[in-house]
C-alpha atoms as a PDB file:
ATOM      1  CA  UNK A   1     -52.040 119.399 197.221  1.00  0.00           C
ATOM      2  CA  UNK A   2     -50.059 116.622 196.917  1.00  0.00           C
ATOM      3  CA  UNK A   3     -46.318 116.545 196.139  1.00  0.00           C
ATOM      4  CA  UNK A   4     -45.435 113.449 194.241  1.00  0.00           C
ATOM      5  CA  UNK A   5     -45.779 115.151 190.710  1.00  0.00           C
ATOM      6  CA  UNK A   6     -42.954 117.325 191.514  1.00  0.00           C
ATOM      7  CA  UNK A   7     -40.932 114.903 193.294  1.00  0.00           C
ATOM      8  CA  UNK A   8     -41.496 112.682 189.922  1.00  0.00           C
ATOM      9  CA  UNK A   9     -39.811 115.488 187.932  1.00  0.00           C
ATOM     10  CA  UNK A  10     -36.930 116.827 190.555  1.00  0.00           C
ATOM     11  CA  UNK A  11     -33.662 115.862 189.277  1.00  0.00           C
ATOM     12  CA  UNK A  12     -30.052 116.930 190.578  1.00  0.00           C
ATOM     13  CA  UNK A  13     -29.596 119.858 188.149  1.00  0.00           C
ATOM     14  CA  UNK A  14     -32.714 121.033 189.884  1.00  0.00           C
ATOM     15  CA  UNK A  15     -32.034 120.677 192.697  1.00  0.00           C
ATOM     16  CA  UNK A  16     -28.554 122.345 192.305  1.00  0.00           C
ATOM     17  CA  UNK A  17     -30.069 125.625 190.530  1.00  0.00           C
ATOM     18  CA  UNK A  18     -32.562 125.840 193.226  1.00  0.00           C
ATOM     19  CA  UNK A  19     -29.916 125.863 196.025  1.00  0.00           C
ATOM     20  CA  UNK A  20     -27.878 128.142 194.077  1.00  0.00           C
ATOM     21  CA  UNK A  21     -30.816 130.815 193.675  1.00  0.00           C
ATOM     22  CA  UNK A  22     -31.464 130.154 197.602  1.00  0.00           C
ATOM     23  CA  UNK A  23     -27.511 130.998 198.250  1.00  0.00           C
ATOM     24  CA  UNK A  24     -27.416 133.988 195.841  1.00  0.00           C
ATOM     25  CA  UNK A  25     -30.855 135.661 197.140  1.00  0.00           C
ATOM     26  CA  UNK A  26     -29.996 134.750 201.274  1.00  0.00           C
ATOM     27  CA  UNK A  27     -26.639 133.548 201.179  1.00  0.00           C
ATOM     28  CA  UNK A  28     -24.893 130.417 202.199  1.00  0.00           C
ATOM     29  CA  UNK A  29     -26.114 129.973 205.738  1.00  0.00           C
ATOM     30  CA  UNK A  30     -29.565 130.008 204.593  1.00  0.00           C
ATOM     31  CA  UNK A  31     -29.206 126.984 202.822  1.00  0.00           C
ATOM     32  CA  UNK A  32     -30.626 123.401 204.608  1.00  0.00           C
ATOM     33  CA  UNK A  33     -32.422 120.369 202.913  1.00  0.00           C
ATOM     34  CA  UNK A  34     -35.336 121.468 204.331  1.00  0.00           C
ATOM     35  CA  UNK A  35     -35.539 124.905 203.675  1.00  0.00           C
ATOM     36  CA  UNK A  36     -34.290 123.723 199.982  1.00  0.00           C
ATOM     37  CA  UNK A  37     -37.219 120.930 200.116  1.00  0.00           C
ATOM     38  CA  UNK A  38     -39.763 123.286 201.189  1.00  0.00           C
ATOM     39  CA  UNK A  39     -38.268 125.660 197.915  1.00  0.00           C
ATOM     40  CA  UNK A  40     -38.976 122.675 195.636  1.00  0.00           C
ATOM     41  CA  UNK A  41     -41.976 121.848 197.148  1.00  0.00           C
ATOM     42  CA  UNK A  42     -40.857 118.436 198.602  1.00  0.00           C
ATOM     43  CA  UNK A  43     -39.818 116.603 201.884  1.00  0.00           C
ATOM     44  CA  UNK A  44     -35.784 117.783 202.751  1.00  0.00           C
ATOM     45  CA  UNK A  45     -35.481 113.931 202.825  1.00  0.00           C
ATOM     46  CA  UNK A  46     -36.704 113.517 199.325  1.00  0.00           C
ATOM     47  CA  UNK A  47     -33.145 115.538 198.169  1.00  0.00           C
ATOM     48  CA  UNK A  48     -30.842 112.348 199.151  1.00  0.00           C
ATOM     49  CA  UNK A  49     -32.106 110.871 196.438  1.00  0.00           C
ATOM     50  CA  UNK A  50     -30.176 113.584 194.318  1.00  0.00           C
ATOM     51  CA  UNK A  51     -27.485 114.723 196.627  1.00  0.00           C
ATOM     52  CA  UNK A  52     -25.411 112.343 199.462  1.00  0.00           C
ATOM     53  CA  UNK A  53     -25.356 115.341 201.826  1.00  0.00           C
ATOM     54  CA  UNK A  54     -25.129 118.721 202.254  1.00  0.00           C
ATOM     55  CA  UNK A  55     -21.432 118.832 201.499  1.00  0.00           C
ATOM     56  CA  UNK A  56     -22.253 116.998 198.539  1.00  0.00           C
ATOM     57  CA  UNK A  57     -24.525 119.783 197.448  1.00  0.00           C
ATOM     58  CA  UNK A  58     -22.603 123.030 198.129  1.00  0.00           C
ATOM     59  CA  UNK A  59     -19.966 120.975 195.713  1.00  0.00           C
ATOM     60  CA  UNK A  60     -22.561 120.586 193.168  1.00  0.00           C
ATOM     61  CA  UNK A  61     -23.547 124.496 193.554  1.00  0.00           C
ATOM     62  CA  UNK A  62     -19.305 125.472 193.182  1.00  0.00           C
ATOM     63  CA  UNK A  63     -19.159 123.204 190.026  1.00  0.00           C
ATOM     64  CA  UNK A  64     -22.509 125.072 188.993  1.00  0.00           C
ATOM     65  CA  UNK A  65     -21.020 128.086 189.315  1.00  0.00           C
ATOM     66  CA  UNK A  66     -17.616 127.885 188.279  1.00  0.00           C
ATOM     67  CA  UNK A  67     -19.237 125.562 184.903  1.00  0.00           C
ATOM     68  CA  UNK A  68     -19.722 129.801 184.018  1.00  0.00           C
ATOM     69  CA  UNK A  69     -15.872 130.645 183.773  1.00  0.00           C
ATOM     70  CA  UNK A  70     -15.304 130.824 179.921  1.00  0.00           C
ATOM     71  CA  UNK A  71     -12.311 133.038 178.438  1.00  0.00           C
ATOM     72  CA  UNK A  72     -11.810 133.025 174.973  1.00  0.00           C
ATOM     73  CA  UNK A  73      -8.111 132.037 175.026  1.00  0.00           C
ATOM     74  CA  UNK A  74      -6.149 133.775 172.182  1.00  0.00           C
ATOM     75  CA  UNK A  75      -2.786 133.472 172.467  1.00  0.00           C
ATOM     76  CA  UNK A  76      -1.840 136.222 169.622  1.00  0.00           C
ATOM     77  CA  UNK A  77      -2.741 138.465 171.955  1.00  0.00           C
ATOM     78  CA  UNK A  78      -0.249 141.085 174.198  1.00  0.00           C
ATOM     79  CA  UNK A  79       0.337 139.034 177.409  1.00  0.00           C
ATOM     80  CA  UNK A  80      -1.172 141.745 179.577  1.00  0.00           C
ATOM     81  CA  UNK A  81      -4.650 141.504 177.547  1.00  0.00           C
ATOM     82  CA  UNK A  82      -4.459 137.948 178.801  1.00  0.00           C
ATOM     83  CA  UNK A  83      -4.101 138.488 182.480  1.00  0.00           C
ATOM     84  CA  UNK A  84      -6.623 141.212 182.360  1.00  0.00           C
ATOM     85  CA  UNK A  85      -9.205 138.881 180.587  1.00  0.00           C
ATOM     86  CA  UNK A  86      -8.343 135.921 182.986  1.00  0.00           C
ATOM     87  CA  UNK A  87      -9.024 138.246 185.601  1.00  0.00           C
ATOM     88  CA  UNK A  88     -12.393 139.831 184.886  1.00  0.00           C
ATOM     89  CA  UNK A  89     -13.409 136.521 183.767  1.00  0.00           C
ATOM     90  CA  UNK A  90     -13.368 135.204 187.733  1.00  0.00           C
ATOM     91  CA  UNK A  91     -13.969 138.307 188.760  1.00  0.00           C
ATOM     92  CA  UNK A  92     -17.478 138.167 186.396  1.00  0.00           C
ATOM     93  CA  UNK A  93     -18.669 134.951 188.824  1.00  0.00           C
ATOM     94  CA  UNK A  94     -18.180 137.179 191.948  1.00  0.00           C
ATOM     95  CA  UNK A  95     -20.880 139.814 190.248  1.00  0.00           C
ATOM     96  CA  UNK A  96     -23.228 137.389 189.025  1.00  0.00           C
ATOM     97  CA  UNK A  97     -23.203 134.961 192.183  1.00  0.00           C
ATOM     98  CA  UNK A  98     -21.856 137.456 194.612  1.00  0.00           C
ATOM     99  CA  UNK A  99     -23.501 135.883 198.093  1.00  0.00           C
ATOM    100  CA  UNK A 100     -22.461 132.130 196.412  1.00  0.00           C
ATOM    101  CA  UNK A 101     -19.415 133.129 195.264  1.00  0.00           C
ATOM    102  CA  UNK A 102     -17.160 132.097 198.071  1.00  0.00           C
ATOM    103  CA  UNK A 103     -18.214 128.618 197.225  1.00  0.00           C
ATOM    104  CA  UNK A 104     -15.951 128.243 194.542  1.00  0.00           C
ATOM    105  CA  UNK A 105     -12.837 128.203 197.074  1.00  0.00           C
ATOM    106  CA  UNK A 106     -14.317 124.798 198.203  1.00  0.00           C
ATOM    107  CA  UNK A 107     -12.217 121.714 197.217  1.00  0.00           C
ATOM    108  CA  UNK A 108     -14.683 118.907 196.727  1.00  0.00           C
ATOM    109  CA  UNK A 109     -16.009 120.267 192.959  1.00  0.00           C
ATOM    110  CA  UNK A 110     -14.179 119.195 189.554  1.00  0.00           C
ATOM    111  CA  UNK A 111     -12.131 122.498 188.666  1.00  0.00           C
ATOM    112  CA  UNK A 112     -10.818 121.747 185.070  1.00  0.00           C
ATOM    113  CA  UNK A 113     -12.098 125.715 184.258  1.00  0.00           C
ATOM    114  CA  UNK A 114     -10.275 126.503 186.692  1.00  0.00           C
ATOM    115  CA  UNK A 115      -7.539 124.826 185.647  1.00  0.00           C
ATOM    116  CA  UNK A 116      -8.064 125.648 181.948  1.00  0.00           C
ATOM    117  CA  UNK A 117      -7.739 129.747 183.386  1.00  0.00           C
ATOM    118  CA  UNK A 118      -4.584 129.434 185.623  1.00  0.00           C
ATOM    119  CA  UNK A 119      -2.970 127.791 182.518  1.00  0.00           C
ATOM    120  CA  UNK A 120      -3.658 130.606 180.758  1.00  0.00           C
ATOM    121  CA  UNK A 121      -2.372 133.041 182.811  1.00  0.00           C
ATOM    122  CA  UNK A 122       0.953 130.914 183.637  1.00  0.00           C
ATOM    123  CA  UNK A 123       1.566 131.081 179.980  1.00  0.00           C
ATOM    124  CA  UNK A 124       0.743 134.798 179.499  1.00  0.00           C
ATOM    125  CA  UNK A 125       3.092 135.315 182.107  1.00  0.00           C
ATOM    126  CA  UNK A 126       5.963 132.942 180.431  1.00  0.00           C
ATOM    127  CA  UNK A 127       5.432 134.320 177.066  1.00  0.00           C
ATOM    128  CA  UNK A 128       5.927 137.594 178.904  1.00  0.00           C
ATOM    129  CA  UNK A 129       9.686 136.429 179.766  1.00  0.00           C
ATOM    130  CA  UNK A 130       9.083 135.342 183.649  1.00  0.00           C
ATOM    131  CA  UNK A 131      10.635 131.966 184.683  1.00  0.00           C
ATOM    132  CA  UNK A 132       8.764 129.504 185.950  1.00  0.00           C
ATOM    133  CA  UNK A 133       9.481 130.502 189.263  1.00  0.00           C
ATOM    134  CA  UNK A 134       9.191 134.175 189.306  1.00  0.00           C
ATOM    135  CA  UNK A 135       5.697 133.320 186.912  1.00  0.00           C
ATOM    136  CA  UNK A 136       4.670 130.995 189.952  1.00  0.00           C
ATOM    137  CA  UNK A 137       5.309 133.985 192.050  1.00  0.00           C
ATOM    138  CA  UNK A 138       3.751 136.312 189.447  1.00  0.00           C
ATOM    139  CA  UNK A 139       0.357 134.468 189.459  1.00  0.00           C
ATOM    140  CA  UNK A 140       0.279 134.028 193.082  1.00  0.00           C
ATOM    141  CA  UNK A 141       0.468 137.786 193.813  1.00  0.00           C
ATOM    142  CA  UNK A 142      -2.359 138.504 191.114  1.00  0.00           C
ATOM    143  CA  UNK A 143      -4.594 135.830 192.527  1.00  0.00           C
ATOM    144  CA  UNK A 144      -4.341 136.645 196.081  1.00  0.00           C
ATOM    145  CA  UNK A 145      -4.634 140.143 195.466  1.00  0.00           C
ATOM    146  CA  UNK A 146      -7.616 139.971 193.368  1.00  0.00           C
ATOM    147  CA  UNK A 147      -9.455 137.055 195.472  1.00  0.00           C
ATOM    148  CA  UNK A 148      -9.176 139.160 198.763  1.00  0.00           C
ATOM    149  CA  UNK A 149     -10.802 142.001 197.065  1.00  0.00           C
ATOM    150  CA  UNK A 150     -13.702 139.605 195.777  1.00  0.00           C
ATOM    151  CA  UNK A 151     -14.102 137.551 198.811  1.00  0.00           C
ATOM    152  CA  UNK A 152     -14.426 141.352 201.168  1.00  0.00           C
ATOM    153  CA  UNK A 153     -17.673 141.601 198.565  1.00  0.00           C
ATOM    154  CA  UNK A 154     -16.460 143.230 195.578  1.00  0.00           C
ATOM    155  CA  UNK A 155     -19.484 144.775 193.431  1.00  0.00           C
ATOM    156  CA  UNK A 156     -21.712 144.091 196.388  1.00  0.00           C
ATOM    157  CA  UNK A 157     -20.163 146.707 198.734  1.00  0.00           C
ATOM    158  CA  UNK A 158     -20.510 149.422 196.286  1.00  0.00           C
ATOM    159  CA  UNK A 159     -23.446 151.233 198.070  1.00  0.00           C
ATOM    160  CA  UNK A 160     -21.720 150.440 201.586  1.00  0.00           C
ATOM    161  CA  UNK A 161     -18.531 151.343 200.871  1.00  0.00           C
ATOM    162  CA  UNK A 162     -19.786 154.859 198.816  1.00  0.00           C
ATOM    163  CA  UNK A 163     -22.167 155.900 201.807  1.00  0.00           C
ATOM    164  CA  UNK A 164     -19.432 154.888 204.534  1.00  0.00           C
ATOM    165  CA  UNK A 165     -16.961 157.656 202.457  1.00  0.00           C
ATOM    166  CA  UNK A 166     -19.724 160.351 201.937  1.00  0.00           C
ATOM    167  CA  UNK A 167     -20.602 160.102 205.962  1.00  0.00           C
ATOM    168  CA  UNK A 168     -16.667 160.363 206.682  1.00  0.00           C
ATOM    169  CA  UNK A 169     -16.493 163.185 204.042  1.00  0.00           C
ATOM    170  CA  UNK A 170     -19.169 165.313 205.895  1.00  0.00           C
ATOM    171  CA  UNK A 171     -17.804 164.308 209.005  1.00  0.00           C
ATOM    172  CA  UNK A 172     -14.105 165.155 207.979  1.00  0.00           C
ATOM    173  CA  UNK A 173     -11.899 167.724 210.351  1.00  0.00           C
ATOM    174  CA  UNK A 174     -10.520 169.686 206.897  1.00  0.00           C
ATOM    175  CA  UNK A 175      -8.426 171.582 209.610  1.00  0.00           C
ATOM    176  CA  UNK A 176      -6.571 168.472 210.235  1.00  0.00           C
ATOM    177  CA  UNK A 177      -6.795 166.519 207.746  1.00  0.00           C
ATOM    178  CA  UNK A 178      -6.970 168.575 204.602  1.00  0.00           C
ATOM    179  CA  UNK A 179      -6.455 165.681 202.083  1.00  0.00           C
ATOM    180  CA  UNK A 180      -8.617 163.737 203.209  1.00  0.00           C
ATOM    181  CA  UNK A 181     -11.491 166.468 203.168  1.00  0.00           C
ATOM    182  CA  UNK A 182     -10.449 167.123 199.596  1.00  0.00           C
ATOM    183  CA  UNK A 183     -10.134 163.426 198.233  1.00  0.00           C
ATOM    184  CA  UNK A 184     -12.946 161.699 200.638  1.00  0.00           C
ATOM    185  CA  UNK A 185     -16.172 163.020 198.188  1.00  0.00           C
ATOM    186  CA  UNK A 186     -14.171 161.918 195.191  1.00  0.00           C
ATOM    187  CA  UNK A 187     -13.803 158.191 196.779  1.00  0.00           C
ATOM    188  CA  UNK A 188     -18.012 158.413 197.043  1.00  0.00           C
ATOM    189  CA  UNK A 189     -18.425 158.058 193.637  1.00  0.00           C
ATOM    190  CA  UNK A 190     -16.075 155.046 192.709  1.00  0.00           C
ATOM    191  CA  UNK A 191     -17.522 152.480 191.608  1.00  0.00           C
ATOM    192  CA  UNK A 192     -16.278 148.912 192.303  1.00  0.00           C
ATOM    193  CA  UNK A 193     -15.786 147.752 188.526  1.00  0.00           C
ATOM    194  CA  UNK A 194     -13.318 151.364 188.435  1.00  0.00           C
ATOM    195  CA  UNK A 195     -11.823 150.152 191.549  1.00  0.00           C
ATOM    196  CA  UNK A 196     -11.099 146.862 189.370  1.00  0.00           C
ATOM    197  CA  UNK A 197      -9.882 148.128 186.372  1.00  0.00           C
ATOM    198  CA  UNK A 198      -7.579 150.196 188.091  1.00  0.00           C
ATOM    199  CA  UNK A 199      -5.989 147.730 190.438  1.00  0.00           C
ATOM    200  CA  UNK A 200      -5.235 145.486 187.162  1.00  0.00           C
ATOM    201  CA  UNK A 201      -3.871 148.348 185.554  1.00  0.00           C
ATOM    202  CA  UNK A 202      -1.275 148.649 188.901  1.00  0.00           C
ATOM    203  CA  UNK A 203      -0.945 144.989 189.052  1.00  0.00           C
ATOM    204  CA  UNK A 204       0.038 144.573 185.095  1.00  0.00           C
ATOM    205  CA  UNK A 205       2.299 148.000 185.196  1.00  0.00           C
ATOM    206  CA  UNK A 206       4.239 146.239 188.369  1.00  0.00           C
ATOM    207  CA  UNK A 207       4.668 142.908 186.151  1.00  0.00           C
ATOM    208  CA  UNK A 208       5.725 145.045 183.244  1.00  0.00           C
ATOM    209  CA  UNK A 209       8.632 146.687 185.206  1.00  0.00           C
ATOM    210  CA  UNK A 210      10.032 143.458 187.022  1.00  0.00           C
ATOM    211  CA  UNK A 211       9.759 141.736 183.779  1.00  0.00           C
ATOM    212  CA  UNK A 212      11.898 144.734 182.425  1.00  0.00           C
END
């Protein structure tokens, strides 16, 4: 069957969604032109006409992705509602494009959302009485914090990360290590959004007290 009806209707955005879908369902390795073409149902070589290269594309799939961010910036609320919303807001790209996801680190893409969020949280932070350089230092710590626990998987490990503390639970020497028999069974059953929540709840409650 020939191809040239679908080539007549591929465009970029297309193009972009398809790779994205490829990334999300096999992750970012998996992606070529020609394992992309073959997705599309066209030549790899008919993609240059919609991408310069591959580097070209993964930027296209970051912008895609990050084109998701979306706060709803009110500034009448408490400044630690702010951070928190900031927060799950990137963290909310990680669970929907969790195998893509790292692809937003790349540099090549526009990032005005991006922007548009780390504004916000550099004025939560001011309106919470930091200076501009402890706030600089303040929004580093979140963001580094918070991206190394997305980038190690996040809501993807869940099922990992709960079997790998029910087989050390079972396996546990209580003689020994008493807490750990005792606490191990409870860490099973966390789930990564509770992890989440409660690491923004330590990170806010540290701001709170240097602010003080």
């Amino acid at each position: 069957m020939s191809t040239e009806p679908r080539r007549r209707t591929l465009t970029r955005d297309r193009v972009v969604e398809a790779a994205l879908q490829l990334v999300n369902r096999e992750g970012i390795d998996a992606l070529s032109m020609r394992r992309l073409g073959r997705a599309l149902g066209v030549e790899g070589m008919a993609l240059y006409t919609h991408v310069r290269d591959k580097a070209d594309l993964l930027d296209a799939v970051a912008e895609r992705i990050v084109g998701e961010l979306y706060v709803e910036f009110d500034r009448s609320l408490p400044w630690q509602e702010r951070i928190r919303r900031a927060v799950l807001a990137w963290a909310g790209l990680q669970a929907r494009h969790p195998r893509a996801f790292p692809l937003v680190y790349r540099t090549g893409y526009p990032g005005n959302p991006v922007q548009q969020l780390t504004e916000e949280m550099l004025d939560a932070l001011r309106a919470a009485g930091f200076d501009p350089r402890a706030a600089a230092l303040a929004y580093q710590t979140v963001v580094i914090l918070i991206d190394s626990a997305l980038l190690a998987g996040g809501a993807t490990t869940d099922r990992v990360r709960q079997a790998a503390w029910r087989r050390a639970a079972k396996a546990a020497d209580t003689g020994s290590f008493p807490r750990f028999a005792e606490v191990a069974p409870q860490a099973a059953t966390l789930t990564w959004q509770e992890i989440l929540d409660s690491s923004l709840d330590l990170l806010v409650t540290g701001l709170e007290a240097r602010v003080r």
